[in-house]
PDB file of N, CA and C in Angstrom:
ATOM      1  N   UNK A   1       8.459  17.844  17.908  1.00  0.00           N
ATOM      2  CA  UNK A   1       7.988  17.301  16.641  1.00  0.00           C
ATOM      3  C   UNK A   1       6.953  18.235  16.050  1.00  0.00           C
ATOM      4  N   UNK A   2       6.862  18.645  14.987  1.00  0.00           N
ATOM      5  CA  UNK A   2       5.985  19.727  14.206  1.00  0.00           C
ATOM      6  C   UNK A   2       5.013  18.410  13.923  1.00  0.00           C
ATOM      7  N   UNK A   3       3.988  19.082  13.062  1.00  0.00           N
ATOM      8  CA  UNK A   3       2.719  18.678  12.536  1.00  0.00           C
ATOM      9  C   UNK A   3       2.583  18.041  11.512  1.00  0.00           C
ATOM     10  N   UNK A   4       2.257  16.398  11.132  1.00  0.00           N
ATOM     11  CA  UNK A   4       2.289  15.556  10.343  1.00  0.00           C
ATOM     12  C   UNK A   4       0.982  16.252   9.302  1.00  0.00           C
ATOM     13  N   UNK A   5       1.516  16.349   8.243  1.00  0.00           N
ATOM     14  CA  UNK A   5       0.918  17.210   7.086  1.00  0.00           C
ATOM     15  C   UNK A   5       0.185  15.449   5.936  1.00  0.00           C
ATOM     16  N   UNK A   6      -1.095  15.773   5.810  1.00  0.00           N
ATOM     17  CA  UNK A   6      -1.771  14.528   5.198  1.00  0.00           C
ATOM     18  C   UNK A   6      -2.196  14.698   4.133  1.00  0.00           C
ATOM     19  N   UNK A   7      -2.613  13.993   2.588  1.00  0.00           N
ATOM     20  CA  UNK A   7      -3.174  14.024   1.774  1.00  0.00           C
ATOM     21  C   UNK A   7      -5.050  13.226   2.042  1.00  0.00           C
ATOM     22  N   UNK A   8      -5.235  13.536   1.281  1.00  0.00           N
ATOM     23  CA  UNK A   8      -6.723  13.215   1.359  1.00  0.00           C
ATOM     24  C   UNK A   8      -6.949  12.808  -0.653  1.00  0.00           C
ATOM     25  N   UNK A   9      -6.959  11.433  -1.063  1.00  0.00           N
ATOM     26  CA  UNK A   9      -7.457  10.927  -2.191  1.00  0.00           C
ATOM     27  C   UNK A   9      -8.748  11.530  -2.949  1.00  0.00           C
ATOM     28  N   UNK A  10      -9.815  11.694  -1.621  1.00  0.00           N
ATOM     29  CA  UNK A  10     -11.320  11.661  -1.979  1.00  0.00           C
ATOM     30  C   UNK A  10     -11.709  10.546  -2.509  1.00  0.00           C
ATOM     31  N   UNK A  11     -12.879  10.415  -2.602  1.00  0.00           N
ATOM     32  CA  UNK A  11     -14.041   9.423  -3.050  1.00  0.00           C
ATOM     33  C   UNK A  11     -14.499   8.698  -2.165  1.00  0.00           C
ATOM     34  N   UNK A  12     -15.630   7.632  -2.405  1.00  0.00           N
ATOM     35  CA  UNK A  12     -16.712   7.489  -1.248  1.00  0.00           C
ATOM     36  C   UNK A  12     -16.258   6.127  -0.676  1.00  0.00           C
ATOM     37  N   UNK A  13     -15.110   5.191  -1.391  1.00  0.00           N
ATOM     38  CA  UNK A  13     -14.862   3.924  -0.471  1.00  0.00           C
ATOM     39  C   UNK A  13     -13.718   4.518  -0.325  1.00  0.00           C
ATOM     40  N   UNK A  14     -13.322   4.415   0.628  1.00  0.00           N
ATOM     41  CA  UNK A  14     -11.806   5.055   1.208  1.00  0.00           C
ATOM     42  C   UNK A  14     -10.993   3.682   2.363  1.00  0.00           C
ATOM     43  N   UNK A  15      -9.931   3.651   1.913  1.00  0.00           N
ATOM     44  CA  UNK A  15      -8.992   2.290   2.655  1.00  0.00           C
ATOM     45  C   UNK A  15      -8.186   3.253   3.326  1.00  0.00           C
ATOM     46  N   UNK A  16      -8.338   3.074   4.710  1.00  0.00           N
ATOM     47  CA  UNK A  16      -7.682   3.629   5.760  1.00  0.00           C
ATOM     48  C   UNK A  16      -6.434   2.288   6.412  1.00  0.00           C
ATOM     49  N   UNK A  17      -5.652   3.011   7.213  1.00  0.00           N
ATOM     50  CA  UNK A  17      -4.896   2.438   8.468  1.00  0.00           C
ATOM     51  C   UNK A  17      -5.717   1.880  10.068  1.00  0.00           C
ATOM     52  N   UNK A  18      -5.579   0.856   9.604  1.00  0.00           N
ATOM     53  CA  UNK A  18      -6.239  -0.098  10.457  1.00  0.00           C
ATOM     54  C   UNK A  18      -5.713   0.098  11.919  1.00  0.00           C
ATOM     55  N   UNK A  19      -4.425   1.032  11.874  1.00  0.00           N
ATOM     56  CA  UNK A  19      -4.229   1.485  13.651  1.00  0.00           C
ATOM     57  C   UNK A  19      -4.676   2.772  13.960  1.00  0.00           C
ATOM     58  N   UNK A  20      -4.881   3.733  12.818  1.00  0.00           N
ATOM     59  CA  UNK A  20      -5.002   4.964  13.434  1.00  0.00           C
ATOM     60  C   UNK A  20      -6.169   5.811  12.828  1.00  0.00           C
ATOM     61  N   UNK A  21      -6.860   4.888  11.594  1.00  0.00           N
ATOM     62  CA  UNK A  21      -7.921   5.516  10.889  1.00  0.00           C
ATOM     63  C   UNK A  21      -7.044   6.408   9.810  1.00  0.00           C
ATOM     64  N   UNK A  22      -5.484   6.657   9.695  1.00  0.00           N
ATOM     65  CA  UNK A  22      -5.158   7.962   8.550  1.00  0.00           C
ATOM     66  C   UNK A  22      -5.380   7.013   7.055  1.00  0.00           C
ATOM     67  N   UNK A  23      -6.487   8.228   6.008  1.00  0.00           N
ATOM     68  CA  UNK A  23      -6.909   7.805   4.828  1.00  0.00           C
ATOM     69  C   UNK A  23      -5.533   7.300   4.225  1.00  0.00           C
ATOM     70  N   UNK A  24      -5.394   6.314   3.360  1.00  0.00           N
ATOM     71  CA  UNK A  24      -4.504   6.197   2.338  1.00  0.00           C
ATOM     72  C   UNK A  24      -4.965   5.776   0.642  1.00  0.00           C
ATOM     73  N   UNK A  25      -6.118   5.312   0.794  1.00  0.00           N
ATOM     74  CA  UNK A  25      -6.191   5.623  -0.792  1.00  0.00           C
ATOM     75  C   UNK A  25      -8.032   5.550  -0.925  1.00  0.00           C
ATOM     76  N   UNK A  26      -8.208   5.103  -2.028  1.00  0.00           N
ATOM     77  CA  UNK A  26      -9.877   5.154  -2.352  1.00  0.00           C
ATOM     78  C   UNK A  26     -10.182   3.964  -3.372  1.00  0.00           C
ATOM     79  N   UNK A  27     -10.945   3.142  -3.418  1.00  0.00           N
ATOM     80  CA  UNK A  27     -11.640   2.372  -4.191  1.00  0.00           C
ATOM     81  C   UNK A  27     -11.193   2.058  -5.532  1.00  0.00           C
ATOM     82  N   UNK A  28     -11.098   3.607  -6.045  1.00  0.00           N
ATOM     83  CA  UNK A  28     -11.035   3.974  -7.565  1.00  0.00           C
ATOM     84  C   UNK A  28      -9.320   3.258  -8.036  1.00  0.00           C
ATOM     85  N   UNK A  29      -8.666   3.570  -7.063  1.00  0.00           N
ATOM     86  CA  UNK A  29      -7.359   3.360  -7.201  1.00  0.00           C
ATOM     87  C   UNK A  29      -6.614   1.474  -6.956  1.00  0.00           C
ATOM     88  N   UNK A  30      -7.709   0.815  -6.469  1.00  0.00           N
ATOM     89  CA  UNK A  30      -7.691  -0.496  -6.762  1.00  0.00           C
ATOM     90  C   UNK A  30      -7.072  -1.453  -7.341  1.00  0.00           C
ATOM     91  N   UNK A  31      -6.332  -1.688  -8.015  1.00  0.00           N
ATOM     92  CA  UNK A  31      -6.086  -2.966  -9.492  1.00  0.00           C
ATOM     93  C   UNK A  31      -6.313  -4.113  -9.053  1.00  0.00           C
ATOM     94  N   UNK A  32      -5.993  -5.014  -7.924  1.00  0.00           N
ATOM     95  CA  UNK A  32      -6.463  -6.018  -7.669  1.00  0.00           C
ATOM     96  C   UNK A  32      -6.617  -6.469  -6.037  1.00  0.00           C
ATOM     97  N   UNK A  33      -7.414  -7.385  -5.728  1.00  0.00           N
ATOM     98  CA  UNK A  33      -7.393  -8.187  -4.785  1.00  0.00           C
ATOM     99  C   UNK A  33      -6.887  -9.155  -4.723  1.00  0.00           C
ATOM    100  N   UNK A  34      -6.377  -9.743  -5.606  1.00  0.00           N
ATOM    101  CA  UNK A  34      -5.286 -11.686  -5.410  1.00  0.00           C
ATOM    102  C   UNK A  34      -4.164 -10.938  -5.411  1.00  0.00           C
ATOM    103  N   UNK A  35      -3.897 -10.794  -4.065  1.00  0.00           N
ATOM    104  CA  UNK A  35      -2.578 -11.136  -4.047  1.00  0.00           C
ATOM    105  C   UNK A  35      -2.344 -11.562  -1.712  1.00  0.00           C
ATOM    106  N   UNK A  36      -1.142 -12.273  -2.056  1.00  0.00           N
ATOM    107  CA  UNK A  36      -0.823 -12.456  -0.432  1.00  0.00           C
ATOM    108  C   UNK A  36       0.233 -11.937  -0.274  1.00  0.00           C
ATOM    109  N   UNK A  37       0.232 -11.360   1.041  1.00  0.00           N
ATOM    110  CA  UNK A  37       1.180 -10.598   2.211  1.00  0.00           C
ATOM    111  C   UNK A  37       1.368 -11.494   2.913  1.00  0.00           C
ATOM    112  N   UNK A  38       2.188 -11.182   4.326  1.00  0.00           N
ATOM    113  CA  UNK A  38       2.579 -11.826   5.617  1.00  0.00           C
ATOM    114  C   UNK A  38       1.788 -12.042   6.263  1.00  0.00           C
ATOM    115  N   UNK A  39       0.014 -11.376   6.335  1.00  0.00           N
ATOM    116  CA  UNK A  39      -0.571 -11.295   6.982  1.00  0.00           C
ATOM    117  C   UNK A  39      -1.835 -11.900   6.588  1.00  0.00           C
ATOM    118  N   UNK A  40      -1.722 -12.649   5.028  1.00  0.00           N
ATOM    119  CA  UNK A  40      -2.691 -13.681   4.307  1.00  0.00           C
ATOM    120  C   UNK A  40      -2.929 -12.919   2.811  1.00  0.00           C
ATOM    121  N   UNK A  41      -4.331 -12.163   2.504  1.00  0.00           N
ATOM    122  CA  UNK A  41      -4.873 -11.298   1.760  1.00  0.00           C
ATOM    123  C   UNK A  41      -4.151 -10.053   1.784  1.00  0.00           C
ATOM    124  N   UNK A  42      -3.933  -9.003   0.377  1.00  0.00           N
ATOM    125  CA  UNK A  42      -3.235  -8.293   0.575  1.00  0.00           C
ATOM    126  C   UNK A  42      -3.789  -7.557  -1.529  1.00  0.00           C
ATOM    127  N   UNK A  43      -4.158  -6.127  -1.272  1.00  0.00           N
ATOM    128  CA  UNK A  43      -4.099  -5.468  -2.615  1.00  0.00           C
ATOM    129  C   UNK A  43      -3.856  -4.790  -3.153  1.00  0.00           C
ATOM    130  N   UNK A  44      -3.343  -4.632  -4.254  1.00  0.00           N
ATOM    131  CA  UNK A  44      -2.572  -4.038  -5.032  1.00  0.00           C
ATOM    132  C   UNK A  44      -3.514  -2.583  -5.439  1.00  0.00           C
ATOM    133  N   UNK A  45      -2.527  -1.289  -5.582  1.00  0.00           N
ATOM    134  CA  UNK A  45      -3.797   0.102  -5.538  1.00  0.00           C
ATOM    135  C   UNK A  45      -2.018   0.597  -6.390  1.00  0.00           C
ATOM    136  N   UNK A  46      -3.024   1.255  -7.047  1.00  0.00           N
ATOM    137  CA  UNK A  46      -2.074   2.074  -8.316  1.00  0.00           C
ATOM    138  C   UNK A  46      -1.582   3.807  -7.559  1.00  0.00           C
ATOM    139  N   UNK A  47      -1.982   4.350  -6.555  1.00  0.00           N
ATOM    140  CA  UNK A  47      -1.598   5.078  -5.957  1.00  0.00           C
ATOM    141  C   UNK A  47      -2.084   5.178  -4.684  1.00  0.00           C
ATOM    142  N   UNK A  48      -1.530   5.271  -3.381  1.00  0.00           N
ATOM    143  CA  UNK A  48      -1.771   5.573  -2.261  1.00  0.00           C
ATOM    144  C   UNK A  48      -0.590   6.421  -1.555  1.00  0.00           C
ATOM    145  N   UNK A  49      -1.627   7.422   0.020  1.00  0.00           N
ATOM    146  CA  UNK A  49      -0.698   8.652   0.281  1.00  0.00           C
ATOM    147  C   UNK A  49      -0.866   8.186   1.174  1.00  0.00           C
ATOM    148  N   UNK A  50       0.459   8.678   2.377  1.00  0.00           N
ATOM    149  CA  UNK A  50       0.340   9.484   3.890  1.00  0.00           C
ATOM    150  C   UNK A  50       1.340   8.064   4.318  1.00  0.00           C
ATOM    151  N   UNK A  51       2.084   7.821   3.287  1.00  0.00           N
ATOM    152  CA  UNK A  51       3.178   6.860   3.338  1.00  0.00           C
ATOM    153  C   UNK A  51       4.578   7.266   3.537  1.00  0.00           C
ATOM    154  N   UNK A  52       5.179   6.361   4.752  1.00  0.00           N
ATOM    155  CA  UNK A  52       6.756   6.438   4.086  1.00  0.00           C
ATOM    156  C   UNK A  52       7.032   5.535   3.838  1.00  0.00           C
ATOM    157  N   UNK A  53       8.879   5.083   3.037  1.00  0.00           N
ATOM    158  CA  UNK A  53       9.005   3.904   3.127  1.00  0.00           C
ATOM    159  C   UNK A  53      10.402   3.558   3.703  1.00  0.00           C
ATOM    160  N   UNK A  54      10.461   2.545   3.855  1.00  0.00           N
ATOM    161  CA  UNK A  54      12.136   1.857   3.841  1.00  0.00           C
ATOM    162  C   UNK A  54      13.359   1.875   2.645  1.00  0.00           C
ATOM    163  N   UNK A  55      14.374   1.059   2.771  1.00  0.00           N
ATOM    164  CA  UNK A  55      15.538   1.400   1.682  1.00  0.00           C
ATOM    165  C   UNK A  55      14.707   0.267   1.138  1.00  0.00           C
ATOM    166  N   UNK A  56      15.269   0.446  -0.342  1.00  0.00           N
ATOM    167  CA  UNK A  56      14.969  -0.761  -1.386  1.00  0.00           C
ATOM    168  C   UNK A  56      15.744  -2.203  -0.880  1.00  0.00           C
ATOM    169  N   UNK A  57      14.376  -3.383  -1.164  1.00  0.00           N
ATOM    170  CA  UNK A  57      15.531  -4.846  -0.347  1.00  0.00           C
ATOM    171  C   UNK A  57      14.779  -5.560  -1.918  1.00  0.00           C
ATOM    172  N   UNK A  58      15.980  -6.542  -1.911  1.00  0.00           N
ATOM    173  CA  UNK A  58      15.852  -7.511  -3.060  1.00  0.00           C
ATOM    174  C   UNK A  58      15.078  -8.526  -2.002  1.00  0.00           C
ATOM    175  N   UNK A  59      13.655  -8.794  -2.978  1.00  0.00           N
ATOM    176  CA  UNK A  59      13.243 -10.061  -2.351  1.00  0.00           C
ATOM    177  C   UNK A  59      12.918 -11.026  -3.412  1.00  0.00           C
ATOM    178  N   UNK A  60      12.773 -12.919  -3.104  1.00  0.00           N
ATOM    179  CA  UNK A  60      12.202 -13.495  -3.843  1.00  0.00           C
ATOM    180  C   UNK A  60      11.197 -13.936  -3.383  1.00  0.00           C
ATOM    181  N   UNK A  61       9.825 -13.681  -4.188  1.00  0.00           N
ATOM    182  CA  UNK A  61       8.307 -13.694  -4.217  1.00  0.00           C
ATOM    183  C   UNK A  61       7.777 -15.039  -4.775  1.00  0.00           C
ATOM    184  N   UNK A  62       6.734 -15.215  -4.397  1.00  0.00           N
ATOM    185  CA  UNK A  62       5.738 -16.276  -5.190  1.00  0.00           C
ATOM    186  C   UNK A  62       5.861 -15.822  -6.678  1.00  0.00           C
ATOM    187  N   UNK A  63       5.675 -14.784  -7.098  1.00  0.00           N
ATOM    188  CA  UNK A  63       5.801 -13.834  -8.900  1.00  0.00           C
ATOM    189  C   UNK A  63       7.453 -13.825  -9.250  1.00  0.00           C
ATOM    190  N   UNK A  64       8.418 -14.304  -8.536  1.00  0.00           N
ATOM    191  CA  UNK A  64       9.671 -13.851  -9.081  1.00  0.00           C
ATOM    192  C   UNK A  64      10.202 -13.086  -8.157  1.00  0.00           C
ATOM    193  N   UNK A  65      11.729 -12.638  -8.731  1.00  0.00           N
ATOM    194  CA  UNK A  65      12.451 -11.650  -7.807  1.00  0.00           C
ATOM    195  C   UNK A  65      11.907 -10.347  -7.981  1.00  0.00           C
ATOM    196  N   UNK A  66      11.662  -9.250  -7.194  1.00  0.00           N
ATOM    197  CA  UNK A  66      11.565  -8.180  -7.262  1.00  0.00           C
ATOM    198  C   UNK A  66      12.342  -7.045  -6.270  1.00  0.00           C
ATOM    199  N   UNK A  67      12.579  -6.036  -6.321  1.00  0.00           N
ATOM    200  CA  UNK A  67      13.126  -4.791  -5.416  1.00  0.00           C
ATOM    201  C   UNK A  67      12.189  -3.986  -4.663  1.00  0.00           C
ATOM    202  N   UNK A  68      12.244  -4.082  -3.741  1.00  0.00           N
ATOM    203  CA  UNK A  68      10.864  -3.612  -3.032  1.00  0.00           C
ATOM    204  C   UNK A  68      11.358  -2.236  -2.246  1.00  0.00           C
ATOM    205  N   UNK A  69       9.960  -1.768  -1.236  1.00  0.00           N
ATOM    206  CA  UNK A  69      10.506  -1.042   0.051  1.00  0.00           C
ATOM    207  C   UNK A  69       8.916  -1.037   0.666  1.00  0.00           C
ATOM    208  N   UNK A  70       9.271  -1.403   2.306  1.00  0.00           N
ATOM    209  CA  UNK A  70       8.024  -1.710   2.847  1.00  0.00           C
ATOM    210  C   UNK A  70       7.445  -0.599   2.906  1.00  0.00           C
ATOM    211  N   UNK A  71       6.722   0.038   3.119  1.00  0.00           N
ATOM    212  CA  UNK A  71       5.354   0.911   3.134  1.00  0.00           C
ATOM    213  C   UNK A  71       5.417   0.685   4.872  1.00  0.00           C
ATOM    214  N   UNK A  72       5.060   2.083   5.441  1.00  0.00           N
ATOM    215  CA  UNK A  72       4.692   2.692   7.101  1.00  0.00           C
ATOM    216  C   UNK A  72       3.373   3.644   6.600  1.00  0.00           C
ATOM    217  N   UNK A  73       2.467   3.594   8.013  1.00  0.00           N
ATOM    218  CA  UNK A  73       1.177   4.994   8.162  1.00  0.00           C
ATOM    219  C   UNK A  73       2.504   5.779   8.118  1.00  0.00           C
ATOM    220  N   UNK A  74       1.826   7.346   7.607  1.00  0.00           N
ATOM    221  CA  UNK A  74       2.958   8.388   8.070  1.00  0.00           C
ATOM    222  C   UNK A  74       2.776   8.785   9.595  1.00  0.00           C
ATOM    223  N   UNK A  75       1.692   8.642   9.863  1.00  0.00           N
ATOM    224  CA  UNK A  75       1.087   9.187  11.009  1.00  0.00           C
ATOM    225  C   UNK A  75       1.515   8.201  12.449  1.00  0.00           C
ATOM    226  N   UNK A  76       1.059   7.368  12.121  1.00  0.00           N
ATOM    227  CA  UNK A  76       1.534   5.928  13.103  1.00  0.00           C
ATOM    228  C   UNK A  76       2.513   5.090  13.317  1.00  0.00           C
ATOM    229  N   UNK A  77       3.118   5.023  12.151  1.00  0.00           N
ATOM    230  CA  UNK A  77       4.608   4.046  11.363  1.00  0.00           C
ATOM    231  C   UNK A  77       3.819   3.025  11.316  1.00  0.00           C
ATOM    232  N   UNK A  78       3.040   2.312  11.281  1.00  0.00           N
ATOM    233  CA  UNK A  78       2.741   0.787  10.984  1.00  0.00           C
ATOM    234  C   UNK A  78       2.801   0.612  10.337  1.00  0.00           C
ATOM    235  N   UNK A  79       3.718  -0.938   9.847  1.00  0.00           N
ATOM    236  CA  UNK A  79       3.615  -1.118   8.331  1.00  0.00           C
ATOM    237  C   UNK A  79       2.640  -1.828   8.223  1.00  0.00           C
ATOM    238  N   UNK A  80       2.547  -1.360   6.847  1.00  0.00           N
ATOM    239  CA  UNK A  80       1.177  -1.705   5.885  1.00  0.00           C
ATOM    240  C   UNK A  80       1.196  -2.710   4.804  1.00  0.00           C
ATOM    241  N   UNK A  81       2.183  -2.500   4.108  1.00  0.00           N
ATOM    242  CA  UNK A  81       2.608  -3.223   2.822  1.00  0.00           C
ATOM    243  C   UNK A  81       4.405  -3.317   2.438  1.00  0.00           C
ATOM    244  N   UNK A  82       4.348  -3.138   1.192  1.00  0.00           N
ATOM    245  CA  UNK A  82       5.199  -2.284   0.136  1.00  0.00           C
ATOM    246  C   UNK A  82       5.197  -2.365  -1.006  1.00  0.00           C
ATOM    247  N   UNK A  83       5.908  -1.475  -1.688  1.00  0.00           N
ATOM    248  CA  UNK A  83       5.504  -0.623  -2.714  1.00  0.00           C
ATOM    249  C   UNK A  83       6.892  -1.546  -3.590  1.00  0.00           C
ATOM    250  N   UNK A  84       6.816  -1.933  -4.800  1.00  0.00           N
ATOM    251  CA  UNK A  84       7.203  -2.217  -5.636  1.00  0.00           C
ATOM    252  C   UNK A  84       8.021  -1.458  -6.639  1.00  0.00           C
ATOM    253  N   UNK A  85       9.228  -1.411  -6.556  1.00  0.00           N
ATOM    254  CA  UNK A  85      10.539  -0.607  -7.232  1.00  0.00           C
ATOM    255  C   UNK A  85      10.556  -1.173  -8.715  1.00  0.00           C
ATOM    256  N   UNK A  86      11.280  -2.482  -9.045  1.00  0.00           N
ATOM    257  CA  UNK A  86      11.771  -2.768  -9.933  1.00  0.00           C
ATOM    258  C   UNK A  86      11.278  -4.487  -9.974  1.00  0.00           C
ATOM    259  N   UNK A  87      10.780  -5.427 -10.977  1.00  0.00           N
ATOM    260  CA  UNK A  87      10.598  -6.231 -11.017  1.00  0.00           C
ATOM    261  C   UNK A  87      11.633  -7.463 -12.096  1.00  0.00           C
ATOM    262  N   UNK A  88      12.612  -7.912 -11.823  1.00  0.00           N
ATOM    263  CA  UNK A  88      13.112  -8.615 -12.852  1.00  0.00           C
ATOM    264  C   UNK A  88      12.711  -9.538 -13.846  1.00  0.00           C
ATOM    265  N   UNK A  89      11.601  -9.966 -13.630  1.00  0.00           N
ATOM    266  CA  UNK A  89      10.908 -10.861 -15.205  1.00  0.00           C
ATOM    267  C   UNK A  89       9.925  -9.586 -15.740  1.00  0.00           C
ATOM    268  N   UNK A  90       9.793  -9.665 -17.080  1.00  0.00           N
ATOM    269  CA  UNK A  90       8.633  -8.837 -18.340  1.00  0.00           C
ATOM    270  C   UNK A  90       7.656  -8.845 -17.582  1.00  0.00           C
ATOM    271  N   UNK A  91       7.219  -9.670 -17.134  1.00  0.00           N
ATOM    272  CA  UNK A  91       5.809 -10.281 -17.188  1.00  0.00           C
ATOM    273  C   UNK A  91       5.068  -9.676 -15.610  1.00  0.00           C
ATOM    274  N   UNK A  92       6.101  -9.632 -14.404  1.00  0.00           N
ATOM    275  CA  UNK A  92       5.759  -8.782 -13.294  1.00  0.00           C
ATOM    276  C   UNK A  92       5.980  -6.940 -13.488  1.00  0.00           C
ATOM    277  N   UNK A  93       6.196  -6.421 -14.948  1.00  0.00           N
ATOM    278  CA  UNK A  93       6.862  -5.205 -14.899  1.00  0.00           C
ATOM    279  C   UNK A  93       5.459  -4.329 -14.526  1.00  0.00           C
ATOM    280  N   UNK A  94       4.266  -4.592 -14.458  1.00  0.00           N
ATOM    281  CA  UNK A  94       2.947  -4.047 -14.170  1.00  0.00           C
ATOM    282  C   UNK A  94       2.924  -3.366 -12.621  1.00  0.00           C
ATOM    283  N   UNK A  95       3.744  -4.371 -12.265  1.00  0.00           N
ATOM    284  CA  UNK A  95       3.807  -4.042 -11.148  1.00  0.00           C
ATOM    285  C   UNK A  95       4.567  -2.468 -10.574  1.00  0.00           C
ATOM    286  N   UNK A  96       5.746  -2.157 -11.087  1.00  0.00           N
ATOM    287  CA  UNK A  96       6.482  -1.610 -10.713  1.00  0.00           C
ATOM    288  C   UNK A  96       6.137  -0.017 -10.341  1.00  0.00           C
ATOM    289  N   UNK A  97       6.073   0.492  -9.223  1.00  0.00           N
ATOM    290  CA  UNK A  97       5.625   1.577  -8.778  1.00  0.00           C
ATOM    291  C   UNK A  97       4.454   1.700  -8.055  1.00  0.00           C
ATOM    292  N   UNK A  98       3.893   0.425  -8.012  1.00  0.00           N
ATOM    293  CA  UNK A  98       2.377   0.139  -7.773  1.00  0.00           C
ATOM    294  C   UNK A  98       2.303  -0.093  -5.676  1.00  0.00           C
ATOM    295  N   UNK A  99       1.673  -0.122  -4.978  1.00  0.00           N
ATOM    296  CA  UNK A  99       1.805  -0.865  -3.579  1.00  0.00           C
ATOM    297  C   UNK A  99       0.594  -1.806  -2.895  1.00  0.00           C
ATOM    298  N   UNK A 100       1.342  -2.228  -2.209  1.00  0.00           N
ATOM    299  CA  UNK A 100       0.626  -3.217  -1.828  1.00  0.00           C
ATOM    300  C   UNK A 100       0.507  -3.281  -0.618  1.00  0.00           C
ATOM    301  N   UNK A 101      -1.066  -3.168  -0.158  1.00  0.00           N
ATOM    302  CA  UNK A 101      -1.493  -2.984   0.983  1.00  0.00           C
ATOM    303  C   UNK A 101      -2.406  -4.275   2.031  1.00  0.00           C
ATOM    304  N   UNK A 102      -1.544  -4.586   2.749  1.00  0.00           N
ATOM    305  CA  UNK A 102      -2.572  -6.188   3.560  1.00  0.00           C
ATOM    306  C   UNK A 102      -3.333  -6.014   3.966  1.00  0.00           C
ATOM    307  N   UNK A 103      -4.616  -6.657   3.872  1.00  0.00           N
ATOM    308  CA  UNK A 103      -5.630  -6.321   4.386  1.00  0.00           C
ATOM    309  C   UNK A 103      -6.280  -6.638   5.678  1.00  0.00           C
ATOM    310  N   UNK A 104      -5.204  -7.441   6.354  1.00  0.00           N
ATOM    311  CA  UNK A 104      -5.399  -7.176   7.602  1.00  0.00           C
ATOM    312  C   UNK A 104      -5.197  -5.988   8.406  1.00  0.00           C
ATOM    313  N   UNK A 105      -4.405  -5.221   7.527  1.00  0.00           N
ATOM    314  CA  UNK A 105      -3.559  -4.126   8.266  1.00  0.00           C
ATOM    315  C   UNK A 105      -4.283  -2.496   8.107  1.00  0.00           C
ATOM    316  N   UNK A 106      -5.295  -2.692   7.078  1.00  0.00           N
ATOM    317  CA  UNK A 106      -5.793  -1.683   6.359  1.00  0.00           C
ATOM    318  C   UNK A 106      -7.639  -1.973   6.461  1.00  0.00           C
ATOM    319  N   UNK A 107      -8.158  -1.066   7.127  1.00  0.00           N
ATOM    320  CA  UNK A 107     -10.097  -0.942   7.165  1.00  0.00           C
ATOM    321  C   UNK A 107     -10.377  -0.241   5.830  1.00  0.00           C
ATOM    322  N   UNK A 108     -11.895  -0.708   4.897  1.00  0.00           N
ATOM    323  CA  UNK A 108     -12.563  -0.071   4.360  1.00  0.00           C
ATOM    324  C   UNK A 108     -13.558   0.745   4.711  1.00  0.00           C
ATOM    325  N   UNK A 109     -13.963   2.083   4.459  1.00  0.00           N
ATOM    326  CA  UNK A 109     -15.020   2.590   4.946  1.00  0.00           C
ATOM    327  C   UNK A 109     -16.297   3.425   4.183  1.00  0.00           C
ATOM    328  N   UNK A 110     -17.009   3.738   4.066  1.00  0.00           N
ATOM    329  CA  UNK A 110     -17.709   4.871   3.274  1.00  0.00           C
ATOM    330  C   UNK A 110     -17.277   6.161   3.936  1.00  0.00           C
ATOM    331  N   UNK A 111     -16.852   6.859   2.979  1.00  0.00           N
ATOM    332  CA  UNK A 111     -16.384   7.958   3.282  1.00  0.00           C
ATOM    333  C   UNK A 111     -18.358   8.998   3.547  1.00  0.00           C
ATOM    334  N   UNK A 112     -18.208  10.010   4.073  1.00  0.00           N
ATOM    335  CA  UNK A 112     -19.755  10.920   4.751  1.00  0.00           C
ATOM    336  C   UNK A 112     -19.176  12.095   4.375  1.00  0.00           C
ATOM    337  N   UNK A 113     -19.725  12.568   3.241  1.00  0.00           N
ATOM    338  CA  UNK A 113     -19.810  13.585   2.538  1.00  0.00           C
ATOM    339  C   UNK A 113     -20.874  14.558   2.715  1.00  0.00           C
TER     340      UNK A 113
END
């Protein structure tokens, strides 16, 4: 196996992987906290790295139907979330491209600059 190659967001609150510490996004990148996962609490961040994902699955949500794909650490595979493809009502289309990360599954930290 060669060498798992990582991005780094920057900035000073940084949301890591709650199994292995690898960064995946920062503060700045945020949009909300209401929302629930499998795992209770769960938030929505307009970009996060050091992800893979699964094939796209049709699911139906508390918000409607949507097309998803779960979210893995790249580093660890744990899943984390997933990331939001395609949303079938207007009104969830905010969503689409966006991911969603549980917060059981994911630590906040101050990043030491």
């Amino acid at each position: 196996m060669g060498r798992v190659f990582l991005e780094h967001l920057g900035g000073t609150r940084l949301f890591s992987c709650a199994n292995c510490d690898t960064v995946l996004t920062n503060r700045t990148e945020l949009m909300s906290t209401r929302f629930t996962g499998s795992t209770g609490r769960a938030f929505l961040f307009r970009r996060v790295v050091n992800l893979w994902h699964s094939e796209v699955q049709d699911r139906v949500m508390l918000t409607g139907r949507h097309m998803v794909r779960d979210v893995f650490c790249k580093y660890c595979d744990a899943k984390l979330g997933w990331i939001y493809e395609f949303a079938v009502e207007e009104s969830q289309r905010y969503k689409e491209g966006k991911v969603i990360l549980e917060r059981a599954l994911i630590t906040e930290s101050e990043c030491i600059e």
